[in-house]
C-alpha atoms as a PDB file:
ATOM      1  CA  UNK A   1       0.000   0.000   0.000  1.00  0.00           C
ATOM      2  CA  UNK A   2       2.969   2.515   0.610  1.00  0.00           C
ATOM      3  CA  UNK A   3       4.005   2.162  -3.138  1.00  0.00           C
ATOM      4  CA  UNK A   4       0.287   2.714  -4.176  1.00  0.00           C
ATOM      5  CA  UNK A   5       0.209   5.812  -1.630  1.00  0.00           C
ATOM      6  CA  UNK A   6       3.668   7.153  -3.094  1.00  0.00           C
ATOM      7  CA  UNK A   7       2.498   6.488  -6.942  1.00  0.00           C
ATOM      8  CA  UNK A   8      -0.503   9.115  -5.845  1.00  0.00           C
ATOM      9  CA  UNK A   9       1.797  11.610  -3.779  1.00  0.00           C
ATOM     10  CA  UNK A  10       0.388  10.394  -0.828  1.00  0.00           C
ATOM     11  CA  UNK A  11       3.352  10.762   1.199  1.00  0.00           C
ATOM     12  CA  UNK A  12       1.814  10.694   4.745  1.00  0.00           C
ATOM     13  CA  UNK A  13       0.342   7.523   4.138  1.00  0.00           C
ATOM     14  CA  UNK A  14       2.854   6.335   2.122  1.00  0.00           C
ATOM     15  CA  UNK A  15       5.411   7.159   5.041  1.00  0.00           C
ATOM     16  CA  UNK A  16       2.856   5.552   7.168  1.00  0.00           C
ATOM     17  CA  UNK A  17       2.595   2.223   5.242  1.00  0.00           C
ATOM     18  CA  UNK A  18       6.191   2.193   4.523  1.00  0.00           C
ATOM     19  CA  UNK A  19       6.755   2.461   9.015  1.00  0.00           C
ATOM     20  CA  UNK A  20       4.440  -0.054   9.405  1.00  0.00           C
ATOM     21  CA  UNK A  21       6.526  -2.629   6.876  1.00  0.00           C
ATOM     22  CA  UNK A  22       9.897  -1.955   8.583  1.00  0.00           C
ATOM     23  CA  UNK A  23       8.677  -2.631  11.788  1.00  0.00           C
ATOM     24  CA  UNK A  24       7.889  -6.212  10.405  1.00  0.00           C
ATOM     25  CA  UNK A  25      11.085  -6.736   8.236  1.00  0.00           C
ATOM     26  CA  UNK A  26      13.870  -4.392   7.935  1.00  0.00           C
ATOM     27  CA  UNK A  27      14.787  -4.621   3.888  1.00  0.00           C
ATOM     28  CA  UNK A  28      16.911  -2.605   1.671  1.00  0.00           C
ATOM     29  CA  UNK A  29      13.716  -1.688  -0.811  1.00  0.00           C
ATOM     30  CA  UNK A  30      11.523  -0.643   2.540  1.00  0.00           C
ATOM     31  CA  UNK A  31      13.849   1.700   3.575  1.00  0.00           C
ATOM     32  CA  UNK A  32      14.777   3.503   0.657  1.00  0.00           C
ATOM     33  CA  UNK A  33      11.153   4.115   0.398  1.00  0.00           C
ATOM     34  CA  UNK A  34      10.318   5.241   3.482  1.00  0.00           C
ATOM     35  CA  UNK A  35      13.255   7.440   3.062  1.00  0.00           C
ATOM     36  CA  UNK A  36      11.907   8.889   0.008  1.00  0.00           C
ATOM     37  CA  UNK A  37       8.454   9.116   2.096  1.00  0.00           C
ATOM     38  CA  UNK A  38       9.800  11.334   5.491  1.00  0.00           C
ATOM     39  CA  UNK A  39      11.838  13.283   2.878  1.00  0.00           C
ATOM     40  CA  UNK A  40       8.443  14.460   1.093  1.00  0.00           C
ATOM     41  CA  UNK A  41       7.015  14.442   4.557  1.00  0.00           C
ATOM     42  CA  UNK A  42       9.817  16.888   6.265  1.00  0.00           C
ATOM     43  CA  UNK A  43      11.517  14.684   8.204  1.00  0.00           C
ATOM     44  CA  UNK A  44      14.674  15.182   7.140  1.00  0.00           C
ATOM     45  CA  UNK A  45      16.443  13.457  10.295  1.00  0.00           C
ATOM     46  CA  UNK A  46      14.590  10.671   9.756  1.00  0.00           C
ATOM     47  CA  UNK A  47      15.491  10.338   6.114  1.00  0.00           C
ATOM     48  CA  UNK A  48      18.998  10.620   6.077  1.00  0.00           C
ATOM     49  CA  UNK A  49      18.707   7.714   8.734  1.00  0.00           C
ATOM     50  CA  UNK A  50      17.039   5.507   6.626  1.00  0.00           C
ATOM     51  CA  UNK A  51      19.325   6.329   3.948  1.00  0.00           C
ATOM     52  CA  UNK A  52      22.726   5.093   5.456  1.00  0.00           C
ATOM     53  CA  UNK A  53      20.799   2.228   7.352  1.00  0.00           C
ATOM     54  CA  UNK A  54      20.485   1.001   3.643  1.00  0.00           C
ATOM     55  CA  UNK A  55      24.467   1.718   3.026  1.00  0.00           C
ATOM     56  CA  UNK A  56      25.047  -0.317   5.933  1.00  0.00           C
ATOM     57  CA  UNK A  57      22.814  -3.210   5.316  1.00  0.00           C
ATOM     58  CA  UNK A  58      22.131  -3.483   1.365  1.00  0.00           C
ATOM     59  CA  UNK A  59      24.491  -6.486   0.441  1.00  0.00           C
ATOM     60  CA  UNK A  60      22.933  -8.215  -2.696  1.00  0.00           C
ATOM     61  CA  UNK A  61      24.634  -7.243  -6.240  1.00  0.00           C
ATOM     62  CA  UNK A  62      21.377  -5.330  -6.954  1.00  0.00           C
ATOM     63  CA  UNK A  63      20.911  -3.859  -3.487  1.00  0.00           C
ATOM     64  CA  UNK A  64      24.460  -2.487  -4.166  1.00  0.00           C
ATOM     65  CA  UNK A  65      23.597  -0.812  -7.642  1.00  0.00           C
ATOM     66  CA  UNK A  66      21.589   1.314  -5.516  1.00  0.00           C
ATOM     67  CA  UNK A  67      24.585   2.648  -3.546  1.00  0.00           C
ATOM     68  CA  UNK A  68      25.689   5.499  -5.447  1.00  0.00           C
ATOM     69  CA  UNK A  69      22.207   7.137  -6.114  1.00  0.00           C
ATOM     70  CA  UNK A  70      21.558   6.449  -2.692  1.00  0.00           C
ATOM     71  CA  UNK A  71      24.571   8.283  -1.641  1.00  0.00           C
ATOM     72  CA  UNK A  72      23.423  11.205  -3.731  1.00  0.00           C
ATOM     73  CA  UNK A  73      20.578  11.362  -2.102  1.00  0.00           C
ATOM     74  CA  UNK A  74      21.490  11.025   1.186  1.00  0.00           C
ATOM     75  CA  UNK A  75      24.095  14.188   0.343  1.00  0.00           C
ATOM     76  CA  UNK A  76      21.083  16.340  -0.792  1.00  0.00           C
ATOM     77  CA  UNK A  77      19.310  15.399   2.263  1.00  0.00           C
ATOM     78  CA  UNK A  78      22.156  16.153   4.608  1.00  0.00           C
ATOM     79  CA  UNK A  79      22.728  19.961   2.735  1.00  0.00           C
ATOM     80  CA  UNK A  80      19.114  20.090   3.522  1.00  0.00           C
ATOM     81  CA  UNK A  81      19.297  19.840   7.726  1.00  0.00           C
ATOM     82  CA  UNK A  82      19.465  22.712  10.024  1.00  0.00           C
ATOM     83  CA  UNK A  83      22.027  22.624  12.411  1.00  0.00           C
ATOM     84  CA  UNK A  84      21.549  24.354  15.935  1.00  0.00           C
ATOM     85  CA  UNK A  85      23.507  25.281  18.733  1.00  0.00           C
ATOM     86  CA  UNK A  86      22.518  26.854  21.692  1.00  0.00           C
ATOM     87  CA  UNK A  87      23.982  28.739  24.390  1.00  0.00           C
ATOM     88  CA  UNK A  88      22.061  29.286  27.246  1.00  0.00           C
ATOM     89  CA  UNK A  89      23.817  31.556  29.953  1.00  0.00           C
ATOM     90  CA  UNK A  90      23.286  31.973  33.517  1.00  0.00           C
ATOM     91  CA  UNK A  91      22.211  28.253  34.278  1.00  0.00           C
ATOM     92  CA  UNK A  92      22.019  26.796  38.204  1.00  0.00           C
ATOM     93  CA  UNK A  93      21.526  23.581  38.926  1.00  0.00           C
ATOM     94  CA  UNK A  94      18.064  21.579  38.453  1.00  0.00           C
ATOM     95  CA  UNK A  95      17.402  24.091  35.195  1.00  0.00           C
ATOM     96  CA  UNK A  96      15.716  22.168  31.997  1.00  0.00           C
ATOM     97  CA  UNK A  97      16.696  22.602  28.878  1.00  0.00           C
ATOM     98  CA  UNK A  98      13.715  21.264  26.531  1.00  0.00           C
ATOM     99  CA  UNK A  99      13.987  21.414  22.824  1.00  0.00           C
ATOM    100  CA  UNK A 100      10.986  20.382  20.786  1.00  0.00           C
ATOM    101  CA  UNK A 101       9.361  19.068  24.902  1.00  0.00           C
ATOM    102  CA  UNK A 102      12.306  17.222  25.328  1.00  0.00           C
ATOM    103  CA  UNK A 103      14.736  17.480  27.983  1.00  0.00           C
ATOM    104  CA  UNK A 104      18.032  17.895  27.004  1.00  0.00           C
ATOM    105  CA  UNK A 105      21.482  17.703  28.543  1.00  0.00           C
ATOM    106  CA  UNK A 106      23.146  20.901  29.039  1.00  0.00           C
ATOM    107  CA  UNK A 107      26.593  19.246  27.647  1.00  0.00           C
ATOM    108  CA  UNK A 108      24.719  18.420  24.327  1.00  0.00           C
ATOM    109  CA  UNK A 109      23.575  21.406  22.998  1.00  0.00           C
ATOM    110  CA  UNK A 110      26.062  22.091  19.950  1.00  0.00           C
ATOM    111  CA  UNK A 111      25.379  21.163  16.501  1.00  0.00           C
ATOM    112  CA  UNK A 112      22.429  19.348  16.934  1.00  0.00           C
ATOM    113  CA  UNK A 113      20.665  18.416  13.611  1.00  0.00           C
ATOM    114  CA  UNK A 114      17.386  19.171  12.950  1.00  0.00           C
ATOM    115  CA  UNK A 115      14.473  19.167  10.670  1.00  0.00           C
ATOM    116  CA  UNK A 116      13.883  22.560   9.073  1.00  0.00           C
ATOM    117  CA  UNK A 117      11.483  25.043  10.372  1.00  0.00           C
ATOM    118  CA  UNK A 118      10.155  26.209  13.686  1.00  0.00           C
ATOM    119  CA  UNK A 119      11.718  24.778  17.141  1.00  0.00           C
ATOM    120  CA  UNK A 120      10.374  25.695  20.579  1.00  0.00           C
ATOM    121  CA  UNK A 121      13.307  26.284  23.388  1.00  0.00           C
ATOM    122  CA  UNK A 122      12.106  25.992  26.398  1.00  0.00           C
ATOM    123  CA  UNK A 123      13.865  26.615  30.116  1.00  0.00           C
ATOM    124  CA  UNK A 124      12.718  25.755  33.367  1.00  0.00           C
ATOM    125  CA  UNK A 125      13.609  26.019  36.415  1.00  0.00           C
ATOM    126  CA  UNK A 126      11.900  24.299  39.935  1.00  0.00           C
ATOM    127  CA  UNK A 127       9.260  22.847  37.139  1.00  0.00           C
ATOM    128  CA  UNK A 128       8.190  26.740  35.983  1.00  0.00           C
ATOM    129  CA  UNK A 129       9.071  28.214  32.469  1.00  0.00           C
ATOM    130  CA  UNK A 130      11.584  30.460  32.977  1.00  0.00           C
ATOM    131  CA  UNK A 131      12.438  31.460  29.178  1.00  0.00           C
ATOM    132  CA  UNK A 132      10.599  30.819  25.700  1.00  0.00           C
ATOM    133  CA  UNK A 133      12.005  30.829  22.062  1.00  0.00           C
ATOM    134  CA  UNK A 134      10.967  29.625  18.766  1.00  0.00           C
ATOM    135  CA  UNK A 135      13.748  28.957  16.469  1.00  0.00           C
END
């Protein structure tokens, strides 16, 4: 059904269908779909994921023929990410960093990769928002 979904441009339910089919069987073909799929669906991160989990497990002669597009792809993905690093000053202990609603570590907040388009920052501090930014 993901192939039917993608033939129409369906990409959410193509992505959808595609999910669904790795979660029973990981294959080569599955996941350069469902690559294709979060790539029309935004999800970028996700793509480029799915793109060098097929590098590391498409073995077959044909599987392989696929490497070098794949690769291309994968490249246009990757010049596609956002990359973010933030710097939050004046942090005590117990403060929350959450990106997106989830917590992150204070010592991991350089060049994280993203999906394009519009991130909520979030700081808190005893459990009460202290600061708010979209990125």
């Amino acid at each position: 059904s993901g192939l039917a979904h993608a033939e129409h441009e369906e990409w959410a339910e193509a992505r959808q269908a595609f999910e669904s089919a790795l979660a029973i069987t990981e294959r080569p073909s599955i996941l350069l779909n469902l690559a294709t799929a979060q790539a029309e669906t935004g999800a970028l991160v996700e793509s480029a994921a799915s793109y060098r989990r097929f590098l590391e497990i498409a073995t077959t002669r044909d599987q392989r023929a696929n490497r070098a597009q794949t690769q291309r792809a994968l490249a246009a993905i990757e010049a596609r990410l956002a990359h973010l690093t933030l710097a939050p000053v004046g942090l005590v202990s117990g403060d929350e960093i959450l990106l997106d609603g989830a917590v992150r570590d204070s010592s991991s907040l350089s060049g994280l990769v993203m999906n394009p388009g519009a991130h909520d920052v979030l700081l808190g501090r005893r459990g009460l928002p202290v600061g708010i930014a979209n990125s």
